[in-house]
C-alpha atoms as a PDB file:
ATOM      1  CA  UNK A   1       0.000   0.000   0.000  1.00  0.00           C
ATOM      2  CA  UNK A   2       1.275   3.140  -1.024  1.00  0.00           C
ATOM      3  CA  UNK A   3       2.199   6.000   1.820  1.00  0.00           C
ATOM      4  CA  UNK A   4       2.928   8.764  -0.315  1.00  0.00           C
ATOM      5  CA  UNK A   5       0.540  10.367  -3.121  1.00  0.00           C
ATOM      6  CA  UNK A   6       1.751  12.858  -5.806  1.00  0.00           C
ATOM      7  CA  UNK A   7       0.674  16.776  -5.524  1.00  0.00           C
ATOM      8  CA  UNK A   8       1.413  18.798  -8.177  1.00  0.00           C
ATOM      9  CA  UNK A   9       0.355  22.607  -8.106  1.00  0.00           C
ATOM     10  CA  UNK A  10       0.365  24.636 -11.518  1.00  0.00           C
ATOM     11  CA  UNK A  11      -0.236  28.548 -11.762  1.00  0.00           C
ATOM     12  CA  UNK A  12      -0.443  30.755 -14.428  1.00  0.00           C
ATOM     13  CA  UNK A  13       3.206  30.825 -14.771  1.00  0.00           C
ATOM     14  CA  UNK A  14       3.926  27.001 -14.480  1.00  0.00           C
ATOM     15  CA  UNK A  15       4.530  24.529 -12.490  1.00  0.00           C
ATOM     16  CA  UNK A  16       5.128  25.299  -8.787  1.00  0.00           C
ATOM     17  CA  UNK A  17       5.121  21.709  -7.311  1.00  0.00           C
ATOM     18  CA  UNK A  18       5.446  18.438  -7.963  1.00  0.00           C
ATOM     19  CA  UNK A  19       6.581  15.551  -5.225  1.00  0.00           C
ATOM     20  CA  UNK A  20       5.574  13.009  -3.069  1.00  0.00           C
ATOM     21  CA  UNK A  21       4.400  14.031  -0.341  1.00  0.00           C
ATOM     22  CA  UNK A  22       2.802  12.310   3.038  1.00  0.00           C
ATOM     23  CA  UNK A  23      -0.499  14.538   3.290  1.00  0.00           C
ATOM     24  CA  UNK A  24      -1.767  17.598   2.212  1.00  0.00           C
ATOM     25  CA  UNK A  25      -3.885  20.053   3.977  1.00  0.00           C
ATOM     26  CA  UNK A  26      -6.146  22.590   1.593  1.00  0.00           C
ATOM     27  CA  UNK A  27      -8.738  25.232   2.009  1.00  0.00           C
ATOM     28  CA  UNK A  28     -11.558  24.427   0.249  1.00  0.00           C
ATOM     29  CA  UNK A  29     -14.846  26.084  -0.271  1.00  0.00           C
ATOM     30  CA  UNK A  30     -16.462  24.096   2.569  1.00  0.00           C
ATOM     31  CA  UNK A  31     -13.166  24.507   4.969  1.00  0.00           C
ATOM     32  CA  UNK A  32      -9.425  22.505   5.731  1.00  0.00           C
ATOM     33  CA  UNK A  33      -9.945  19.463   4.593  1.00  0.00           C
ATOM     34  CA  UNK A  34      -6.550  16.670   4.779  1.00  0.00           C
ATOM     35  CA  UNK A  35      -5.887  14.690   1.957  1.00  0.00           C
ATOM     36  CA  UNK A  36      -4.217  11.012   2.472  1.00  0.00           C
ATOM     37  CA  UNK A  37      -2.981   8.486   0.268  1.00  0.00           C
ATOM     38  CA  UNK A  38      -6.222   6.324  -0.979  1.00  0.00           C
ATOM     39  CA  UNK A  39      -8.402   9.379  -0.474  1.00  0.00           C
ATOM     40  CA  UNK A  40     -11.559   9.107  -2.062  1.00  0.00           C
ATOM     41  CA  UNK A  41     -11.589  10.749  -5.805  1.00  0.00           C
ATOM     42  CA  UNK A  42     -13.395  14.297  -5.518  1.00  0.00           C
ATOM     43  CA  UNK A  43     -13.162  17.944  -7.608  1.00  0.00           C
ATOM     44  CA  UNK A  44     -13.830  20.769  -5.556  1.00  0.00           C
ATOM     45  CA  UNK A  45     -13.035  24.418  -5.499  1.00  0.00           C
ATOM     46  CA  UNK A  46      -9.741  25.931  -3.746  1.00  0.00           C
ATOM     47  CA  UNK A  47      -9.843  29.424  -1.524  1.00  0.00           C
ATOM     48  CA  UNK A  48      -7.090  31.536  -0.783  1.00  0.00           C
ATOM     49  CA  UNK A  49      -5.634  30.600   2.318  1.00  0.00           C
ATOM     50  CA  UNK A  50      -2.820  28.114   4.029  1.00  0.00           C
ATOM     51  CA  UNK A  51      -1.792  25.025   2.536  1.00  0.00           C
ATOM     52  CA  UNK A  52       0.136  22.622   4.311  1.00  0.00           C
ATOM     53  CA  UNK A  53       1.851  20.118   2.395  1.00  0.00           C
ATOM     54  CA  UNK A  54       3.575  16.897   4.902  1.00  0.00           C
ATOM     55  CA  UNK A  55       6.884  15.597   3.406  1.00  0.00           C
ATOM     56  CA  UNK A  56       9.450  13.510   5.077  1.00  0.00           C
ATOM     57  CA  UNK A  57       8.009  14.635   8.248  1.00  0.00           C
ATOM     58  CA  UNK A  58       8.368  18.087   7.345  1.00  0.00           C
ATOM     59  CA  UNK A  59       5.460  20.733   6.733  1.00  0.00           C
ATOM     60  CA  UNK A  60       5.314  23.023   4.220  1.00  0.00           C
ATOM     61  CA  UNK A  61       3.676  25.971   4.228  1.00  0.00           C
ATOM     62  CA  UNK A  62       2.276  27.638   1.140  1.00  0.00           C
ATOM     63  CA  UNK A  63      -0.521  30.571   0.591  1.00  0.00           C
ATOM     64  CA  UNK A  64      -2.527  29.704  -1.829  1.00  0.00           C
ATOM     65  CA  UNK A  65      -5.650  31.761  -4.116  1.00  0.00           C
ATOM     66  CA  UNK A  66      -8.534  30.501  -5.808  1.00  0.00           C
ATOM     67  CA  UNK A  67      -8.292  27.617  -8.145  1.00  0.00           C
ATOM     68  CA  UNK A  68      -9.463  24.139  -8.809  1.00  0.00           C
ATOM     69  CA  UNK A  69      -8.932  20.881  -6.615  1.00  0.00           C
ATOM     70  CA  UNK A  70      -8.949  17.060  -8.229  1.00  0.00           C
ATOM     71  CA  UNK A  71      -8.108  14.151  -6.319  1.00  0.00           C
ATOM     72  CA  UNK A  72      -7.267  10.966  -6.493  1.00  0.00           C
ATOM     73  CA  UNK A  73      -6.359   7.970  -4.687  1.00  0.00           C
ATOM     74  CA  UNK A  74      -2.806   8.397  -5.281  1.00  0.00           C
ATOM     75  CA  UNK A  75      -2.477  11.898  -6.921  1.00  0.00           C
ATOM     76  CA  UNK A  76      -3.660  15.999  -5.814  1.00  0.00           C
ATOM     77  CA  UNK A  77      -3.647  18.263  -8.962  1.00  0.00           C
ATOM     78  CA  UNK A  78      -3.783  22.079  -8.089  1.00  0.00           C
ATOM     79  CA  UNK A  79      -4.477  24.313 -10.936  1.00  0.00           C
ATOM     80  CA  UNK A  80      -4.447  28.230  -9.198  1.00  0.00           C
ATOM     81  CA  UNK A  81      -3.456  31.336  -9.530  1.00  0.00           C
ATOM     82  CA  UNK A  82      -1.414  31.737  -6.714  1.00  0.00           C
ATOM     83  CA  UNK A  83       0.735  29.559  -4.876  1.00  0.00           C
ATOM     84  CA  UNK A  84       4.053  31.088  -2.880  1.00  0.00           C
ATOM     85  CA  UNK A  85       5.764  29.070  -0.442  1.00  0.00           C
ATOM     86  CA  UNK A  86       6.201  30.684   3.099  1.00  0.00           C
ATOM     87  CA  UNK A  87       9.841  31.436   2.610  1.00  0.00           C
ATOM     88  CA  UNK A  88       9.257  33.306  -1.088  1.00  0.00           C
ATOM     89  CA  UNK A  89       6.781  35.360   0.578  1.00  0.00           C
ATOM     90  CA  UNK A  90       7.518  38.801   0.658  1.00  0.00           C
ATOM     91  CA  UNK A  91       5.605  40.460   3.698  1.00  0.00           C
ATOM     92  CA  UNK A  92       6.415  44.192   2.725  1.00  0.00           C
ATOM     93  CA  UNK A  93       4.869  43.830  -0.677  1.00  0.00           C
ATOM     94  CA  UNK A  94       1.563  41.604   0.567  1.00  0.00           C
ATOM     95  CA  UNK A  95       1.025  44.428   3.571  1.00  0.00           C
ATOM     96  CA  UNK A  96       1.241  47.143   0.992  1.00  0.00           C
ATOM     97  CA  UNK A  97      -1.281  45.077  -1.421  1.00  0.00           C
ATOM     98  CA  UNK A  98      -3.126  44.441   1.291  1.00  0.00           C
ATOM     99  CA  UNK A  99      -3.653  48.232   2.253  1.00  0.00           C
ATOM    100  CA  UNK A 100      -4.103  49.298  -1.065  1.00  0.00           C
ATOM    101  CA  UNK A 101      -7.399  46.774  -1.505  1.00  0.00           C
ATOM    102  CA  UNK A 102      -8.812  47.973   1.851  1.00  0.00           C
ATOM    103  CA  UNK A 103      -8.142  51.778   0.710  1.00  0.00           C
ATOM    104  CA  UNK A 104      -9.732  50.958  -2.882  1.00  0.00           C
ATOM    105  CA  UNK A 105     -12.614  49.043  -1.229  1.00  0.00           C
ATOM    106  CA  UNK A 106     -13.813  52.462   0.889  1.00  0.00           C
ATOM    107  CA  UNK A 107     -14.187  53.579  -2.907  1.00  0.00           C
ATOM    108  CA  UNK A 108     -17.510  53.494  -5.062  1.00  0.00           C
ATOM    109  CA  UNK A 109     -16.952  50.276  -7.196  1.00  0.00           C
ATOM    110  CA  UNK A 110     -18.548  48.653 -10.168  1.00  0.00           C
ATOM    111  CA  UNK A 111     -19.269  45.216  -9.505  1.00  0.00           C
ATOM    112  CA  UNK A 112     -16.664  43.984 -11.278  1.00  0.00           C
ATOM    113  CA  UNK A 113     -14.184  46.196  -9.655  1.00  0.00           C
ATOM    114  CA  UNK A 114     -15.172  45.267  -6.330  1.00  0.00           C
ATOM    115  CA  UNK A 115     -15.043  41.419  -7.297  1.00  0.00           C
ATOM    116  CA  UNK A 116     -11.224  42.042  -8.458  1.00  0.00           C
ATOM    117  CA  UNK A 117     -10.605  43.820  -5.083  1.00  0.00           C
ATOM    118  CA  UNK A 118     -12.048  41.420  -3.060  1.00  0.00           C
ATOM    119  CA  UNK A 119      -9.922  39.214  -4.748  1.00  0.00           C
ATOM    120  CA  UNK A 120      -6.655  40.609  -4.200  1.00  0.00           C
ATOM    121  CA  UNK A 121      -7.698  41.222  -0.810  1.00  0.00           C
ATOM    122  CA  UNK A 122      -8.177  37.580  -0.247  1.00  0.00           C
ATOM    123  CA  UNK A 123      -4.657  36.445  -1.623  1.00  0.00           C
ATOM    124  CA  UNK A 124      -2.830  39.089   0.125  1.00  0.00           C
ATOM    125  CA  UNK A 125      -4.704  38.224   3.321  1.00  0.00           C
ATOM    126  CA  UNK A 126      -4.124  34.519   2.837  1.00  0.00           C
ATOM    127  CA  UNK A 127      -0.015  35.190   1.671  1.00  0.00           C
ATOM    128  CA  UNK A 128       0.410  37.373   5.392  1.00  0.00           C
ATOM    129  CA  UNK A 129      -1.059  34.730   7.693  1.00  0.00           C
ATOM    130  CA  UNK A 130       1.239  31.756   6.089  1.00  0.00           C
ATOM    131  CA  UNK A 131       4.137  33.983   6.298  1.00  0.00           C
ATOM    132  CA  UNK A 132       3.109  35.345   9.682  1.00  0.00           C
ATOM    133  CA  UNK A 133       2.047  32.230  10.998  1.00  0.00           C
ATOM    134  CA  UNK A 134       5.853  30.705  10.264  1.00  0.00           C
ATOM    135  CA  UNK A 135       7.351  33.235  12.270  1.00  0.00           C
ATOM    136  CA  UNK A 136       5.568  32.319  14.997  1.00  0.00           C
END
């Protein structure tokens, strides 16, 4: 019986990830869930938010934005747009982003505009807790 499964993560700009790994924790639309070898096959929807990804005993921490979940028994595909490991984080540059979509959301906004806001404020949110919560 296998003890590892395969998680690869792609983004707009390529491949970010792709190894073995022991377990993976994701946010999903309905919360964390944990994903183990021989999980049962599902396709859900990915927040922004913390990613933990097990490996040699070793957790990984990576924010992570919207995007698309499929699993199988022996594989996690991750197609997003963003996906930074805790140590690539810059926290400057997500604390600026993240004041600039607070400022812009006290602004009258088209729907669309807000949506994008929203948006950005999510994944600069999600990109200060990982790198936040490793410092810890």
């Amino acid at each position: 019986m296998a003890t590892t499964l395969r998680l690869e993560i792609v983004t707009p700009a390529g491949r970010v990830y792709a190894e073995d790994v022991e377990m993976v924790t994701l946010p999903g639309v309905a919360g964390q869930m944990g994903i183990y070898p021989h999980h049962v096959p599902l396709m859900t929807q990915m927040v922004p938010g913390e990613m933990i990804v097990r490996k040699d005993g070793h957790d990984l921490l990576i924010a992570t934005g919207e995007g698309l979940i499929e699993v199988t028994t022996s594989r996690v595909a991750i197609l997003t747009d963003l996906a930074i490991p805790a140590d690539r984080i810059d926290e400057a540059k997500a604390e600026e982003a993240r004041q600039r979509a607070e400022a812009r959301l006290q602004e009258k906004l088209s729907d669309e505009d807000l949506a994008s806001v929203n948006a950005s404020l999510s994944r600069s949110l999600a990109q200060l807790r990982v790198k936040r919560r490793r410092q810890v």
